[in-house]
C-alpha atoms as a PDB file:
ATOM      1  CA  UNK A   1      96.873  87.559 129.737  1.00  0.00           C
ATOM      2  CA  UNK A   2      94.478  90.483 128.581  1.00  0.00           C
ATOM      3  CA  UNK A   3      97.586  92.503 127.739  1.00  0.00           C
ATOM      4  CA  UNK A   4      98.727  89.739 125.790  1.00  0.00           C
ATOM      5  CA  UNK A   5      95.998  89.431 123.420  1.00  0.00           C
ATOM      6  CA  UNK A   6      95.509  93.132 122.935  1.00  0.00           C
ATOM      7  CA  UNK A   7      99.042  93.340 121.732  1.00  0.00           C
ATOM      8  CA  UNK A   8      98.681  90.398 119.522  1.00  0.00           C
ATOM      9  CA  UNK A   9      95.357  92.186 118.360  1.00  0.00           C
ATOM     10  CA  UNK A  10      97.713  95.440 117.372  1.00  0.00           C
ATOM     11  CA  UNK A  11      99.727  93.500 115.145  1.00  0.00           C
ATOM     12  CA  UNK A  12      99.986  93.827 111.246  1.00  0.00           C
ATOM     13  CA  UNK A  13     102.103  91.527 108.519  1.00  0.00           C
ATOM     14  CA  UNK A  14     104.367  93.510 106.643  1.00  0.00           C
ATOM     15  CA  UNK A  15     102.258  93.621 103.851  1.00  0.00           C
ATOM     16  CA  UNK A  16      99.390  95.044 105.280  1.00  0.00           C
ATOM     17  CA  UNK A  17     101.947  97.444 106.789  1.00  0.00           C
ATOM     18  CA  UNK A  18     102.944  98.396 103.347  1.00  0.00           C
ATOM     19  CA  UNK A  19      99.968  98.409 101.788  1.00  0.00           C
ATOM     20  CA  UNK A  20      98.976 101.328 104.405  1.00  0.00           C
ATOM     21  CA  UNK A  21     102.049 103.294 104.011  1.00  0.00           C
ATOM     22  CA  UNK A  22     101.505 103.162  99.865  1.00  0.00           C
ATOM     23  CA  UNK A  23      97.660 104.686 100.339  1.00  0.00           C
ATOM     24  CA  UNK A  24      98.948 107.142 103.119  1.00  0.00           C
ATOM     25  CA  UNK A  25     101.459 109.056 100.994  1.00  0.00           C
ATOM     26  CA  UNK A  26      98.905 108.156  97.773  1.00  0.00           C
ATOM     27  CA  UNK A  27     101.565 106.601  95.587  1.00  0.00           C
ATOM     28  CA  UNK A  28     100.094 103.040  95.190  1.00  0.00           C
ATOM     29  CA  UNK A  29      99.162 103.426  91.836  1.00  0.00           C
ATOM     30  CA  UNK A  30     102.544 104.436  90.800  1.00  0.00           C
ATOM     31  CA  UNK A  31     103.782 101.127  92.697  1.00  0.00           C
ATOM     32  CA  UNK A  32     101.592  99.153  91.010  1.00  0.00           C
ATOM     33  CA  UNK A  33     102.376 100.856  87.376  1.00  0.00           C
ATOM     34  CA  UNK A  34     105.975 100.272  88.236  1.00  0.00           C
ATOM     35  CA  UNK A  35     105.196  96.761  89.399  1.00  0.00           C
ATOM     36  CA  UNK A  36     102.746  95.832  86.105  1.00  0.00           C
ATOM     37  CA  UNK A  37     105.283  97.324  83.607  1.00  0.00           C
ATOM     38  CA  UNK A  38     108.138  95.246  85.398  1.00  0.00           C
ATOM     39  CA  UNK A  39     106.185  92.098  85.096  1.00  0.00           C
ATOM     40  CA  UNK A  40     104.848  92.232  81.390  1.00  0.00           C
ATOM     41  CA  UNK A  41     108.025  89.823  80.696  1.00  0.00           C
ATOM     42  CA  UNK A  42     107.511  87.286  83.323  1.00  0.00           C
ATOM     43  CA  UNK A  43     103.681  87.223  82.523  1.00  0.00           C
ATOM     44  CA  UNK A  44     103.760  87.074  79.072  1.00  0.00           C
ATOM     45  CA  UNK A  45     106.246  85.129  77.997  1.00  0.00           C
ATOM     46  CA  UNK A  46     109.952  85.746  76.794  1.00  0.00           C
ATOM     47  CA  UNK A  47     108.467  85.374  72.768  1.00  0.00           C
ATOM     48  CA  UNK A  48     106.289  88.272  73.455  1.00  0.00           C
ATOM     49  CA  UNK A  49     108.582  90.343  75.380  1.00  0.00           C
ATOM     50  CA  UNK A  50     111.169  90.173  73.092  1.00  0.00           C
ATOM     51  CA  UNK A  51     108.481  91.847  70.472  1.00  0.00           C
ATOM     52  CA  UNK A  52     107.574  94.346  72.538  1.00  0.00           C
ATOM     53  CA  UNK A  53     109.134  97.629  72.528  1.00  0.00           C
ATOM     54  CA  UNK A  54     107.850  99.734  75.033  1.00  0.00           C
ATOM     55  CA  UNK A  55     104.724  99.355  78.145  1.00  0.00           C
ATOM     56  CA  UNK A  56     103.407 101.730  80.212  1.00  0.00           C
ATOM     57  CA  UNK A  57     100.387 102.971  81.846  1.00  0.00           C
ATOM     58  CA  UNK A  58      98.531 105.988  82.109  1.00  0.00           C
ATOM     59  CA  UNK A  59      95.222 106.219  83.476  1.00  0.00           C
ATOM     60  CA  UNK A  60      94.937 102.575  84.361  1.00  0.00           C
ATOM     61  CA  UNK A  61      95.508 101.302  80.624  1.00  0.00           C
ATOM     62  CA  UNK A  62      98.468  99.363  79.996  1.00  0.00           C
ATOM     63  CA  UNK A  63      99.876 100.351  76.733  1.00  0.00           C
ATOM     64  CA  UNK A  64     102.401  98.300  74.791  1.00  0.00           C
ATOM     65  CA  UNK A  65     104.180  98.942  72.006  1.00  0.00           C
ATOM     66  CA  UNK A  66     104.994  96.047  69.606  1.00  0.00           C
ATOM     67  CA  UNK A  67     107.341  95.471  66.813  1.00  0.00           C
ATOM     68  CA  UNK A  68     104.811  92.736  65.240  1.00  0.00           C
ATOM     69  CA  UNK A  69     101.759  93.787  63.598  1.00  0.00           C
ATOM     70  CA  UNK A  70     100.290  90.072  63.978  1.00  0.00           C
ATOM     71  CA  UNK A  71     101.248  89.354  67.344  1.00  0.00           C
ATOM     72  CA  UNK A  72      98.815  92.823  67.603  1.00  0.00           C
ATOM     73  CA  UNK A  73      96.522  91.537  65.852  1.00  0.00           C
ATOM     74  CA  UNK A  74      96.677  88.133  68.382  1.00  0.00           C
ATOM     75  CA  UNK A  75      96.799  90.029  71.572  1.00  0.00           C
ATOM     76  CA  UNK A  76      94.153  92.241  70.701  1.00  0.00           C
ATOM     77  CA  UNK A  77      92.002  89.097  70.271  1.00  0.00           C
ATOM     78  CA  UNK A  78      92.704  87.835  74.202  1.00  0.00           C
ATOM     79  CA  UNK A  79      92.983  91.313  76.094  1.00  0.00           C
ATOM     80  CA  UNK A  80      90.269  89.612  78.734  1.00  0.00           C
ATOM     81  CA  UNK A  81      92.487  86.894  79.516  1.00  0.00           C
ATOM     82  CA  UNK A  82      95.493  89.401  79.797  1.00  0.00           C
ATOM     83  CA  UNK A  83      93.408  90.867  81.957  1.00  0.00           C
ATOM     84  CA  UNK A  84      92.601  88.367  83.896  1.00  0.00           C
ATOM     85  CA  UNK A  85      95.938  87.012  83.852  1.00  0.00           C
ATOM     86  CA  UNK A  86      97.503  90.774  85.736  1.00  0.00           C
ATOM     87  CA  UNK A  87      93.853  90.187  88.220  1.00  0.00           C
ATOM     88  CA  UNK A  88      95.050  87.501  89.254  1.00  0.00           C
ATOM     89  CA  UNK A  89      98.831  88.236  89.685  1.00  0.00           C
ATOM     90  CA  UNK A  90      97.792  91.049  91.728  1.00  0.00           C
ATOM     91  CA  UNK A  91      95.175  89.630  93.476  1.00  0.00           C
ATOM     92  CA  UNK A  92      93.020  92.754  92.202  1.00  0.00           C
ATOM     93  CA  UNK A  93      91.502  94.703  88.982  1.00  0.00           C
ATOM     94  CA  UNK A  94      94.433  96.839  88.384  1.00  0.00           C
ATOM     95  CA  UNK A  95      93.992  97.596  85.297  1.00  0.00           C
ATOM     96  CA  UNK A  96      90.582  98.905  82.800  1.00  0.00           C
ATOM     97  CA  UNK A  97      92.367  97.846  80.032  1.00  0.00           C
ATOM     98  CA  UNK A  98      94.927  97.233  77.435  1.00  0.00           C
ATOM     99  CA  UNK A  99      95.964  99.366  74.283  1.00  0.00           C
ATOM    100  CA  UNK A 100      98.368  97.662  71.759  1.00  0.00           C
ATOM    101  CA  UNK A 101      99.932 100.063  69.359  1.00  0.00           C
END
């Protein structure tokens, strides 16, 4: 029964599994750049992606590029609750903050 439990004790999910292999070969951050930029549409909204031209990130900013100088204007005015919003999608801070341009 011992050797039971200590191979029940050596066992990982797959996500914890993953999440070792992405800090091993040190390209989480690109995962989750690829994985924030992906999700901008589903987060935000069809109204807003459909304004937005272009999102990326570079030294854990997310910049996005929109076509509507008012909707700039708006976002600007909640970037904490964007924030917020990707912290809790992620289930961590993964981003210092947001540039719209």
């Amino acid at each position: 029964m011992s050797e039971r439990k200590k191979r029940k004790s050596n066992l990982s999910t797959v996500g914890e599994s993953i999440n070792e292999l992405l800090q091993v070969y040190r390209i989480q951050n690109k995962f989750d750049a690829t994985r924030i930029t992906s999700s901008w549409e589903n987060l935000m909204g069809t109204p807003i992606a459909k304004r937005t031209k272009r999102v990326f990130i570079k030294d854990r900013k997310l910049f996005v590029e929109l076509s509507s100088a008012p909707l700039k204007h708006e976002l600007n005015l909640s970037k904490r609750m964007i924030l917020d919003i990707f912290d809790k999608e992620f289930g961590r801070k993964v981003l210092d903050d947001i540039i719209f341009i």
